[in-house]
N, C-alpha and C. Protein backbone atom coordinates (compact mmCIF):
# COMPACT_ATOMS: atom_id res chain seq x y z
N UNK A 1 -74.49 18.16 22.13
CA UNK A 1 -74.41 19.12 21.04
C UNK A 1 -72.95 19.51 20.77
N UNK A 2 -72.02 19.52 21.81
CA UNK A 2 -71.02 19.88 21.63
C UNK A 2 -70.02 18.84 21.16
N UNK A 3 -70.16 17.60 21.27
CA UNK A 3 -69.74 16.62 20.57
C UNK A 3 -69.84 16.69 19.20
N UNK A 4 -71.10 16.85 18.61
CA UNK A 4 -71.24 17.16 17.49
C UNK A 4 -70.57 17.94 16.52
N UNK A 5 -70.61 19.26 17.19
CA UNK A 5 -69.59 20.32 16.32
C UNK A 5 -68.18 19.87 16.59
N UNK A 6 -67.57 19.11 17.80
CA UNK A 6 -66.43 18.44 17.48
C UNK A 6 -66.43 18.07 16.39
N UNK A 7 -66.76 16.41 16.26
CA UNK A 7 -67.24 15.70 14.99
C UNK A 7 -67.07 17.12 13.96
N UNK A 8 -67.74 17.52 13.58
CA UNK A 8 -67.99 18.05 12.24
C UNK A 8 -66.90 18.94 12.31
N UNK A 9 -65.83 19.49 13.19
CA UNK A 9 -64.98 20.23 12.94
C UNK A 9 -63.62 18.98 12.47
N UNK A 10 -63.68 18.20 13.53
CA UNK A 10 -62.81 17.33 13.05
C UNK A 10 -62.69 16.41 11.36
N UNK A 11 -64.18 16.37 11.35
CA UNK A 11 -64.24 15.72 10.04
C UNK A 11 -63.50 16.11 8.48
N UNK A 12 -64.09 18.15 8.85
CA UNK A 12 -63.56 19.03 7.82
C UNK A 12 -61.99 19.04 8.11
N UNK A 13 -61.47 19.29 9.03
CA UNK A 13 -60.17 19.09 9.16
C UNK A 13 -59.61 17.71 8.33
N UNK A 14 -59.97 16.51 8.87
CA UNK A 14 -59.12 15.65 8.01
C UNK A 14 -59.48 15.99 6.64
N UNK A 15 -60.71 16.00 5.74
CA UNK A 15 -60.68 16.33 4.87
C UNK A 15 -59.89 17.58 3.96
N UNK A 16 -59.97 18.87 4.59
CA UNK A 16 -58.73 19.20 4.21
C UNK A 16 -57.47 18.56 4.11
N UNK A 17 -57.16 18.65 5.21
CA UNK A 17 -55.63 17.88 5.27
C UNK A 17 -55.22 16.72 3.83
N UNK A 18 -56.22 15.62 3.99
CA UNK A 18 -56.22 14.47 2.82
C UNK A 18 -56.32 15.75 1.97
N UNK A 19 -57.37 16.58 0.97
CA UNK A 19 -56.92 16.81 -0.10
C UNK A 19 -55.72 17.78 -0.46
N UNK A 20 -54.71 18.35 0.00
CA UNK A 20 -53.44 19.08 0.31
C UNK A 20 -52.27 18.26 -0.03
N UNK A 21 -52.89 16.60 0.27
CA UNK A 21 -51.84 15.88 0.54
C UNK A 21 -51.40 14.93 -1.31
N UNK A 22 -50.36 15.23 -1.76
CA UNK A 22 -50.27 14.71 -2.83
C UNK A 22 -49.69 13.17 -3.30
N UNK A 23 -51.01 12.58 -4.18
CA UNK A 23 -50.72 10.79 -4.04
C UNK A 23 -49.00 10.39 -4.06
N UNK A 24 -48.76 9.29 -3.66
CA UNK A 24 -47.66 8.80 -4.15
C UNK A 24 -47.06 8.34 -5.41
N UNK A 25 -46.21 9.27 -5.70
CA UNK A 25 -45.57 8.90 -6.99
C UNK A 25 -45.99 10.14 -8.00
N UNK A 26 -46.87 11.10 -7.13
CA UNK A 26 -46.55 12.60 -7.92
C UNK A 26 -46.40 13.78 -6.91
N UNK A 27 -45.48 14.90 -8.01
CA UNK A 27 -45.03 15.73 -7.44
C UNK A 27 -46.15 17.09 -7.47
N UNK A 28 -45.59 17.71 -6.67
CA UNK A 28 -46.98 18.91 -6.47
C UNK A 28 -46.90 20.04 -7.60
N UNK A 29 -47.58 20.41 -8.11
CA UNK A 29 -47.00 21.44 -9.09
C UNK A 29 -46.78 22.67 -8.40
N UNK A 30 -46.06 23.30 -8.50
CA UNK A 30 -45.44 24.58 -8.32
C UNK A 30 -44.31 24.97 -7.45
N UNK A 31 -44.25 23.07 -7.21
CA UNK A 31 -43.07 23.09 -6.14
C UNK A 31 -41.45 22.95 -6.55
N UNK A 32 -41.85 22.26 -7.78
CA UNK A 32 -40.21 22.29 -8.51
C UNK A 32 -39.41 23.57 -8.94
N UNK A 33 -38.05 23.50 -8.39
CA UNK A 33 -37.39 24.85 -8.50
C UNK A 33 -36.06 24.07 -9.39
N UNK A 34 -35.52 24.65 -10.22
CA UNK A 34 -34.42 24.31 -11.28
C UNK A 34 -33.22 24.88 -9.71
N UNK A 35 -32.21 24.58 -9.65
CA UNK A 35 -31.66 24.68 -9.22
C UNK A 35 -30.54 25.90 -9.65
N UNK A 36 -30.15 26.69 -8.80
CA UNK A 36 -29.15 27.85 -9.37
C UNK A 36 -28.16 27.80 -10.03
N UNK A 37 -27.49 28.57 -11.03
CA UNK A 37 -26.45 27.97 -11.76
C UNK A 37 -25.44 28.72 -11.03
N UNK A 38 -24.18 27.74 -10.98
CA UNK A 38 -22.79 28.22 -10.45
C UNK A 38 -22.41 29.42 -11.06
N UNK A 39 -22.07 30.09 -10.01
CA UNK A 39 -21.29 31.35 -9.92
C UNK A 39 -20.03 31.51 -9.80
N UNK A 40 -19.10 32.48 -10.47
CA UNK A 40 -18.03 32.75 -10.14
C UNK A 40 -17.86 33.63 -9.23
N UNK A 41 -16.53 32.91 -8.14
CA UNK A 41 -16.27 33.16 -7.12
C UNK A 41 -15.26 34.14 -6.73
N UNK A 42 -14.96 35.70 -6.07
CA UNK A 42 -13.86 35.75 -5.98
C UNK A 42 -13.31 36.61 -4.25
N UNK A 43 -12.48 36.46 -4.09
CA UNK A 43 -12.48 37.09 -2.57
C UNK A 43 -11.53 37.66 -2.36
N UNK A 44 -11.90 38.56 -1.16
CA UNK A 44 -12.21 40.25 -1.02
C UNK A 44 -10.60 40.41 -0.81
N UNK A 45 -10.24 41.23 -1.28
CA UNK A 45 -8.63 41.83 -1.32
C UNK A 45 -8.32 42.63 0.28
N UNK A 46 -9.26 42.57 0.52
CA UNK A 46 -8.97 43.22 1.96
C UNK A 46 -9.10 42.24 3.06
N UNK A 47 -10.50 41.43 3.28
CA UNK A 47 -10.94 40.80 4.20
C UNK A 47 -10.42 38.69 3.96
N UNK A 48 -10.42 38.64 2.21
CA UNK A 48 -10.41 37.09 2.22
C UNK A 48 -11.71 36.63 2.33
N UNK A 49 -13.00 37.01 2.34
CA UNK A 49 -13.75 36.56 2.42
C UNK A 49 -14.46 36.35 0.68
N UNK A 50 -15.21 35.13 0.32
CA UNK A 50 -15.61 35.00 -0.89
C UNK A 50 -16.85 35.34 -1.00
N UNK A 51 -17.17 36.38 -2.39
CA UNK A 51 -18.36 36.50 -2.73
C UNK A 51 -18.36 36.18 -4.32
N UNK A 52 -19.92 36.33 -4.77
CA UNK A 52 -19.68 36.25 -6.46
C UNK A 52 -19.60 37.54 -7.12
N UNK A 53 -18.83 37.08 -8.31
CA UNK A 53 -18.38 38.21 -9.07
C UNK A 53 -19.42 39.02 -9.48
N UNK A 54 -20.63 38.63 -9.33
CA UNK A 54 -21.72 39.74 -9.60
C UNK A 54 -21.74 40.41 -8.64
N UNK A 55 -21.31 40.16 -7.14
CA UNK A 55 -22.25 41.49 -6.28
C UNK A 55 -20.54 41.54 -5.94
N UNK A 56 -19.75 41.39 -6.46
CA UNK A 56 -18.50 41.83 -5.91
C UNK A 56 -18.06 43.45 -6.43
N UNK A 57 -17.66 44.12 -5.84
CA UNK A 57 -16.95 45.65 -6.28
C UNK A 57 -15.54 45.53 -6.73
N UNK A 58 -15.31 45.46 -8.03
CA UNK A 58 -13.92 45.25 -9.17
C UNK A 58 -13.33 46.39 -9.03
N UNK A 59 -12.69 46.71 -8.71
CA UNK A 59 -11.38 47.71 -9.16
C UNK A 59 -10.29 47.48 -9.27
N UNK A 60 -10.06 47.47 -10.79
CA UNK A 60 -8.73 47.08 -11.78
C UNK A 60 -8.98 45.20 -11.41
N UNK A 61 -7.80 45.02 -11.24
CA UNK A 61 -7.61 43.78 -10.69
C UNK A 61 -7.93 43.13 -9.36
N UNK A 62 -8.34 44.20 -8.84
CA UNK A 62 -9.12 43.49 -7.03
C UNK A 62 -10.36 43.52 -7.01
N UNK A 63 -10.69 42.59 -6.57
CA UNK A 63 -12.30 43.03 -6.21
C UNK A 63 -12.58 42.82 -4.31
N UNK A 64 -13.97 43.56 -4.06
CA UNK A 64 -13.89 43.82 -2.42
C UNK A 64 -15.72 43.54 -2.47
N UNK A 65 -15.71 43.10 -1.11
CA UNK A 65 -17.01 42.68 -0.14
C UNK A 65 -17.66 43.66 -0.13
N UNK A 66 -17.48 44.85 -0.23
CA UNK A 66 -17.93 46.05 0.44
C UNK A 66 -17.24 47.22 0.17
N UNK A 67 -18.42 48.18 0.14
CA UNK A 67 -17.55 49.75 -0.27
C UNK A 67 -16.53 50.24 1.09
N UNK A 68 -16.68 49.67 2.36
CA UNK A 68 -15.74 49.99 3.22
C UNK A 68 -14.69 49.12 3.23
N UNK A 69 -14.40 48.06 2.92
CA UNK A 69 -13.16 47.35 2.49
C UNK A 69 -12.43 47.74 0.96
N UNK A 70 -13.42 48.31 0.47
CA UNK A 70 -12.75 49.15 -1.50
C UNK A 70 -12.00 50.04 -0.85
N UNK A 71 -12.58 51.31 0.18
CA UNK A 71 -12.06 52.51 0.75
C UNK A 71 -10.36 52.01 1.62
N UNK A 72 -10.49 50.91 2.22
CA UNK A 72 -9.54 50.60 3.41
C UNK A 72 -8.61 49.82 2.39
N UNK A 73 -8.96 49.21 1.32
CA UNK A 73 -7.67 48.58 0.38
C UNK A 73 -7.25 47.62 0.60
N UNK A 74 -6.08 47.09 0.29
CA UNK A 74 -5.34 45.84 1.00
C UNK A 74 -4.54 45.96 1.90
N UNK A 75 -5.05 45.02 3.06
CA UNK A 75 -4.34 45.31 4.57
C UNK A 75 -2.65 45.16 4.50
């Protein structure tokens, strides 16, 4: 008996598995991601380290990593 429910557990298993699995020569839907568009780069007036100009903190002409490198300035 216990063979049995092996069997039948194993069976459903491969069957899952096979239908999950997508034929050759197509792609899965929902898996394609466009890739990120380049960012401008600029780094930190205090530390040298590069971030993008979106999450960077600008003041005047410098920009900084962090509100504790804005506070500490250029070394």
């Amino acid at each position: 008996m216990k063979y049995l429910v092996l069997l039948v557990v194993l069976v459903v298993a491969i069957g899952i598995w096979r239908s999950n699995r997508a034929a050759p020569g197509q792609a899965r839907p929902g898996k394609a991601r466009t890739p990120a568009l380049p960012q401008d780069m600029v780094a930190c007036e205090h530390c040298g380290v590069h971030v993008p100009r979106a999450e960077a903190l600008v003041q005047g002409d410098h920009a900084y990593c962090s509100l504790e490198h804005q506070r500490l300035g250029k070394p």
